[in-house]
Protein backbone atom coordinates (compact mmCIF):
# COMPACT_ATOMS: atom_id res chain seq x y z
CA UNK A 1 173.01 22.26 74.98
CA UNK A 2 171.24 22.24 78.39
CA UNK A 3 167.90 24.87 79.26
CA UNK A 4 170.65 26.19 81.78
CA UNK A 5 172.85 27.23 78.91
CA UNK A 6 170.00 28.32 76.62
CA UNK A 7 170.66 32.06 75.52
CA UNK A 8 169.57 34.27 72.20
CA UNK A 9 172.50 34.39 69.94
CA UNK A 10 173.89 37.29 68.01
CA UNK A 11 171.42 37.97 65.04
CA UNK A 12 174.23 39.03 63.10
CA UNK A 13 175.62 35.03 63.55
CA UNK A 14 172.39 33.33 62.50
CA UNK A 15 171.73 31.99 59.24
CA UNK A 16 169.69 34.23 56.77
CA UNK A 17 167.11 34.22 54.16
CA UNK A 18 168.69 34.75 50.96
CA UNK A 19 168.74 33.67 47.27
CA UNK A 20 169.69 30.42 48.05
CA UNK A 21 165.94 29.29 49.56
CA UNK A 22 164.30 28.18 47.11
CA UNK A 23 167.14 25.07 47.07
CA UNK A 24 165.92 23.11 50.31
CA UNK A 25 162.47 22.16 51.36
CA UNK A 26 161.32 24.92 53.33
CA UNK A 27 158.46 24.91 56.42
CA UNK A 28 156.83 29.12 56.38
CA UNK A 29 156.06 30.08 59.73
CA UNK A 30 153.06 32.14 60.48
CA UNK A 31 155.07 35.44 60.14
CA UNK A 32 156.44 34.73 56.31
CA UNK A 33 152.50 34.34 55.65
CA UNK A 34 151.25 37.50 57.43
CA UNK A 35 153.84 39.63 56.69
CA UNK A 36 153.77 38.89 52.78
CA UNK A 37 150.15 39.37 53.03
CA UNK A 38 150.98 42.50 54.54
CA UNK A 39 154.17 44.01 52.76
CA UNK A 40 156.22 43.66 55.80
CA UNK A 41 159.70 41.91 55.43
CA UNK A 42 162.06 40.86 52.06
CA UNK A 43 160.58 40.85 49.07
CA UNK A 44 161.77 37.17 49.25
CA UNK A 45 158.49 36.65 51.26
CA UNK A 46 155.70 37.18 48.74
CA UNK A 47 158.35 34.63 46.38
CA UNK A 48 157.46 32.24 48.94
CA UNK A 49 153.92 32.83 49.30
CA UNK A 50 153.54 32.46 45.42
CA UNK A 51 155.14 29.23 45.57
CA UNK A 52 153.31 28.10 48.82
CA UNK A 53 152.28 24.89 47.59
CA UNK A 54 155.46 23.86 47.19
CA UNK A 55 156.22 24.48 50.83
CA UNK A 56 155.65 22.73 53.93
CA UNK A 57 153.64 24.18 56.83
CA UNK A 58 153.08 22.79 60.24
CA UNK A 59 149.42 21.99 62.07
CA UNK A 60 150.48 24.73 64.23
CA UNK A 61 150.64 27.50 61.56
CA UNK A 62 147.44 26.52 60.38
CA UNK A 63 145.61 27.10 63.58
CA UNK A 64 147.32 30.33 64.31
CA UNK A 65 146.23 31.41 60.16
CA UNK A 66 142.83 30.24 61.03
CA UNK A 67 142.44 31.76 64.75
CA UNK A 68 141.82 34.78 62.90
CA UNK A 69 138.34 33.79 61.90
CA UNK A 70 137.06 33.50 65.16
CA UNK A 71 139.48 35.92 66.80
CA UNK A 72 138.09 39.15 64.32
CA UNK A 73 135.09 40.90 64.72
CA UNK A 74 132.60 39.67 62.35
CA UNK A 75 131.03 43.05 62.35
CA UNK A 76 134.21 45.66 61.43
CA UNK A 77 134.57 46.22 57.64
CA UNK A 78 137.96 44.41 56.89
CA UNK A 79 136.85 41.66 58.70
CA UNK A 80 135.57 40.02 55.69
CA UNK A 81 138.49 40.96 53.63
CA UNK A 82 140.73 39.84 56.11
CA UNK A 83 139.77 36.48 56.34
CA UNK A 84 139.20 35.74 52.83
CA UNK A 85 142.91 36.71 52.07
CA UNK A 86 143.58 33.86 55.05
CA UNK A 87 141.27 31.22 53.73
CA UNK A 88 143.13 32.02 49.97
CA UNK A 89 146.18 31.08 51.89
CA UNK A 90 144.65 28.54 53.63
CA UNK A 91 143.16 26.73 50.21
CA UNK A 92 147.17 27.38 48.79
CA UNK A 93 148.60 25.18 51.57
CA UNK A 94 149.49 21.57 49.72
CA UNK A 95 147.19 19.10 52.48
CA UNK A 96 150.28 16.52 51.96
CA UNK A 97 152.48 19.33 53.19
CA UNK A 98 151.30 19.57 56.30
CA UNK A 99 153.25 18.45 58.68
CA UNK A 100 151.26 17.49 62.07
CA UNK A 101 152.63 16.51 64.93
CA UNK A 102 152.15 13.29 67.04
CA UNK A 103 152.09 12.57 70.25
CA UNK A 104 155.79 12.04 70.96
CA UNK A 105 156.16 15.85 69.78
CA UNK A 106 153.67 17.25 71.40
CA UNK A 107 155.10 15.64 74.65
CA UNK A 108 158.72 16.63 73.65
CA UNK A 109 157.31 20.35 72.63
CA UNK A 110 155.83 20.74 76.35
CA UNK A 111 159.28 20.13 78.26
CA UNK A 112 161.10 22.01 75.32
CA UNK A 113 158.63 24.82 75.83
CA UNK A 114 159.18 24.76 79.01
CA UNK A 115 162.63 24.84 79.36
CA UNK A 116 162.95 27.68 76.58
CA UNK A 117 160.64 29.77 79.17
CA UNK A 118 162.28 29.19 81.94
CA UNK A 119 165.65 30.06 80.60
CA UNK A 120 164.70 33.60 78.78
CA UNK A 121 161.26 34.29 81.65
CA UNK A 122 162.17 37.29 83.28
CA UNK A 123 164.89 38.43 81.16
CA UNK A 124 163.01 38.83 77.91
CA UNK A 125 159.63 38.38 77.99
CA UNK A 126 157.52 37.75 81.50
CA UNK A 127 155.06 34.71 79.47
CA UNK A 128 152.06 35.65 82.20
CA UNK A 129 149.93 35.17 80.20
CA UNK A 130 148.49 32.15 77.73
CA UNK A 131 148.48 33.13 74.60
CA UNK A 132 152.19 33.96 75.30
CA UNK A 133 152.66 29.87 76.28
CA UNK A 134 150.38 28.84 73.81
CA UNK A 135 152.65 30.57 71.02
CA UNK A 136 155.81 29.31 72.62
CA UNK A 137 154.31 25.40 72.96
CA UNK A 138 153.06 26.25 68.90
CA UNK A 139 157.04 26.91 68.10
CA UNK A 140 157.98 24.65 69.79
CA UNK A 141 155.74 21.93 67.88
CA UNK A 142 156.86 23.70 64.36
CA UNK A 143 160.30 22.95 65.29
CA UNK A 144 160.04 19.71 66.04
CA UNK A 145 157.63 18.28 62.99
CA UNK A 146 160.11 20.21 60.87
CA UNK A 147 163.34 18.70 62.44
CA UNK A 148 162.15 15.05 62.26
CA UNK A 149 161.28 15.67 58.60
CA UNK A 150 164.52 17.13 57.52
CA UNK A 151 162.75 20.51 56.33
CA UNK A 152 163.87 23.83 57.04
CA UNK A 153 162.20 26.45 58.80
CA UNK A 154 161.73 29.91 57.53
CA UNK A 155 160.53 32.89 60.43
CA UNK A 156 161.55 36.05 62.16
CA UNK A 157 160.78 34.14 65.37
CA UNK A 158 164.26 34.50 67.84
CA UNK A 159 162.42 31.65 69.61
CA UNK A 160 163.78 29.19 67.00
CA UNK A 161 167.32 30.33 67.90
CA UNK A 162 166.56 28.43 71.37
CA UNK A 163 165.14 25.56 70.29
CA UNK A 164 167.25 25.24 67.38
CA UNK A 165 170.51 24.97 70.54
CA UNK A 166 168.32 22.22 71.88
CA UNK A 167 167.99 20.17 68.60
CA UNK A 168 170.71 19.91 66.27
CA UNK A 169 169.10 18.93 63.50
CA UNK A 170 166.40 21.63 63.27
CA UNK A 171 167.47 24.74 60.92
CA UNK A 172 166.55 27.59 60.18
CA UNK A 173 166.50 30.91 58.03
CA UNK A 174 166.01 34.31 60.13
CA UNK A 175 164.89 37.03 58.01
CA UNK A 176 164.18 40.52 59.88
């Protein structure tokens, strides 16, 4: 599969979350997290937060759970709450478990990045501005650490669709 060719498959074709996830080692993006936390999604989400340490989670996902801290207003009332419920998570997260990238990745998740923008820019999304990259280049990473260590990624991310065409051993359960 070439950038060229890159192109959001059918939902209704991608591989689901169901009962059998608890039978692989699984990587939790940063939207199983949030939307447990939250109520949002299957109720096959909070399972996986309650069995977090058991799960792998990528540098990536750790710096978008703790961007919160310094993102929030210190000085709004759930602020406080907010962040503890993160920093619970945060304390949950098995340190062996996550899985960090190195250099190789990081230069492999720039061109894949980049090619996974340039193939959808326009048509999907416009990515003007950073954060937009920065969240694309973070995917990108979380694909990658969890394709090279055999471990299979959970999100609601259609992003992953892309990058799993450009690696053939990254997969990955849609839920959503």
């Amino acid at each position: 599969m070439t950038a060229a060719t890159l192109a959001y498959r059918d939902p209704a074709t991608l591989p689901r979350l169901g009962a059998s996830l608890l039978s692989v080692p699984l990587l939790l993006d940063t939207n199983v997290i949030l939307n447990a936390l939250t109520g949002r999604g299957p109720t096959a989400l909070k399972t996986l937060l309650a069995n977090l340490p058991q799960s792998f989670v990528s540098a990536p996902v750790v710096a978008e759970l703790s961007w919160s801290r310094g993102r929030l207003d210190p000085a709004h009332p759930n602020t406080a709450k907010v962040v503890g419920l993160l920093e619970q998570v945060l304390r949950q997260v098995d340190p062996t478990k996550i899985l960090n990238p190195n250099a190789a990745q990081w230069h492999t998740a720039g061109e894949r990045a980049g090619a996974v923008v340039r193939a959808i820019a326009g048509k999907i999304q416009a990515f003007k501005q950073p954060a937009e990259r920065h969240e694309m280049l973070h995917d990108a990473l979380t694909s990658l650490v969890a394709s090279d260590a055999g471990v299979c990624v959970v999100t609601q991310d259609r992003d992953f669709d892309l990058f799993a065409q450009l690696d053939p051993n990254l997969h990955v359960l849609f839920y959503g």
